[in-house]
Protein backbone atom coordinates (compact mmCIF):
# COMPACT_ATOMS: atom_id res chain seq x y z
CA UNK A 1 11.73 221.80 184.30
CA UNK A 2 10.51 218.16 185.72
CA UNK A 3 11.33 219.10 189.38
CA UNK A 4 9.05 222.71 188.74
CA UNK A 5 6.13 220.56 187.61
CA UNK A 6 7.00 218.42 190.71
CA UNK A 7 7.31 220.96 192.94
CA UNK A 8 3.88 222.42 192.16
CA UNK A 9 2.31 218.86 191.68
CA UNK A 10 3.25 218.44 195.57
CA UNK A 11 1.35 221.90 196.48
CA UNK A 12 -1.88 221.04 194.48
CA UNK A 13 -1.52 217.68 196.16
CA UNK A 14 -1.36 219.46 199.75
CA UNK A 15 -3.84 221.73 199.16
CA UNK A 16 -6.43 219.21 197.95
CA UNK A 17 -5.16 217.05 201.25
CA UNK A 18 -6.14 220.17 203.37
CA UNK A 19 -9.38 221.06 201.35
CA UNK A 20 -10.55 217.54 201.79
CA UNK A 21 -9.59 217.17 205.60
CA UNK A 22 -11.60 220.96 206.25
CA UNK A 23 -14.64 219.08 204.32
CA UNK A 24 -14.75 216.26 206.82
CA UNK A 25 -14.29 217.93 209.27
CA UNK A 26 -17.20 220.47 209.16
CA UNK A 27 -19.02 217.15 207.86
CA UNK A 28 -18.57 215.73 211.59
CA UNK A 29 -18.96 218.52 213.58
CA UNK A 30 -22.69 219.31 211.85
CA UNK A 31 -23.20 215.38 212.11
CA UNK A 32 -22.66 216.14 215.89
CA UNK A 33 -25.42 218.73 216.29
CA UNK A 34 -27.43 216.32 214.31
CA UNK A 35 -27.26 213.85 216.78
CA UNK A 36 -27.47 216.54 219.89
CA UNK A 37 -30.95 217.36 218.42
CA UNK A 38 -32.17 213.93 217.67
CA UNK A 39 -31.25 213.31 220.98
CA UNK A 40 -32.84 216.42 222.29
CA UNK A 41 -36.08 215.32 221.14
CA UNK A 42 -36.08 211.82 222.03
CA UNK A 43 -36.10 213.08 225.86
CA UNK A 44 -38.12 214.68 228.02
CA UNK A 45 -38.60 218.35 227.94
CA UNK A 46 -36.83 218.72 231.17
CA UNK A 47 -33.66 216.98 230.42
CA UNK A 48 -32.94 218.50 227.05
CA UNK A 49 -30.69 220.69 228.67
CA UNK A 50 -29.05 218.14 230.43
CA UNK A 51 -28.90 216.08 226.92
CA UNK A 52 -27.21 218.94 224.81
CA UNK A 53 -24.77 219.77 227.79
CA UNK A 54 -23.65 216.38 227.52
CA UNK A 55 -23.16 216.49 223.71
CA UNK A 56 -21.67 219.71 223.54
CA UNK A 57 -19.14 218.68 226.69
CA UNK A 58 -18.50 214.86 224.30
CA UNK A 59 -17.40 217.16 221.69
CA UNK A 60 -15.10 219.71 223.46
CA UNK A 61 -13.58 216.83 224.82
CA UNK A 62 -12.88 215.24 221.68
CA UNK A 63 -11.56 218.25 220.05
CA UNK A 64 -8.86 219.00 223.17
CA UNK A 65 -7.95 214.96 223.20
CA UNK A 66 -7.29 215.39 219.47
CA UNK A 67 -5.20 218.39 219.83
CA UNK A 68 -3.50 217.13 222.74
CA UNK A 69 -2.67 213.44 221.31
CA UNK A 70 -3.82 212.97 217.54
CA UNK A 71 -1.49 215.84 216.52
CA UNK A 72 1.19 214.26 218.55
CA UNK A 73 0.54 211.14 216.94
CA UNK A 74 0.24 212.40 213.50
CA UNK A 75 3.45 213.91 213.58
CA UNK A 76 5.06 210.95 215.21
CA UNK A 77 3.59 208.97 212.24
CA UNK A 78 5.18 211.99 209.63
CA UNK A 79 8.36 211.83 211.03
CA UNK A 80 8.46 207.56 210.69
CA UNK A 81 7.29 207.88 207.20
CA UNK A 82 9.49 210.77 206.10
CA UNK A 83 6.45 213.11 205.61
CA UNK A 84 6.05 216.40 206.63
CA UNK A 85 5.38 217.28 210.11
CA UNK A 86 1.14 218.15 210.52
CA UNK A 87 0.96 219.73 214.00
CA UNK A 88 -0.58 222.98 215.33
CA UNK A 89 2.80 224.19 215.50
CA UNK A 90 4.03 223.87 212.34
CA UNK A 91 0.82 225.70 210.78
C-alpha cells in the first residue's frame, strides 16, 4: 500500500516538475519578444529590422546551445545524482 501512494506521489511530483518548467519557459520566451520590441522602438525606423533579426537569431541560438549542451549536462547531472535521465531522447 505505502509504495502505491509512493509510486503515485513520484508522478504528481514529475508532473508538477514538468508543468512548472513549461511555465518558465513560455515566461522567457514572451520576455524575449518583450525585449525585441522595446528594442525595436528604441532605434531608428531603418534598423528595426536589423534589431529584431538580431533578437530573433540571440534566441535560436540559445535554444540549439541548450539542446545541444544543457540537455547533455542535465543528464550528466541525473546520472551523478541517481535521478532520472531528462534528455530529448528519453521523452
Amino acid at each position: 500500500m505505502l509504495t502505491a501512494l509512493q509510486a503515485d506521489l513520484a508522478s504528481v511530483v514529475e508532473g508538477v516538475n514538468l508543468v512548472w518548467v513549461l511555465t518558465v519557459t513560455f515566461l522567457i520566451f514572451f520576455m524575449h519578444a518583450g525585449f525585441a520590441m522595446l528594442e525595436a522602438g528604441q532605434v531608428r525606423a531603418k534598423n528595426v529590422a536589423n534589431q529584431l533579426t538580431k533578437n530573433l537569431l540571440t534566441w535560436s541560438i540559445g535554444v540549439i546551445v541548450f539542446f545541444l549542451r544543457g540537455a547533455a549536462v542535465s543528464a550528466i547531472v541525473a546520472g551523478l545524482t541517481g535521478g532520472a535521465a531528462t534528455t530529448v531522447a528519453d521523452a
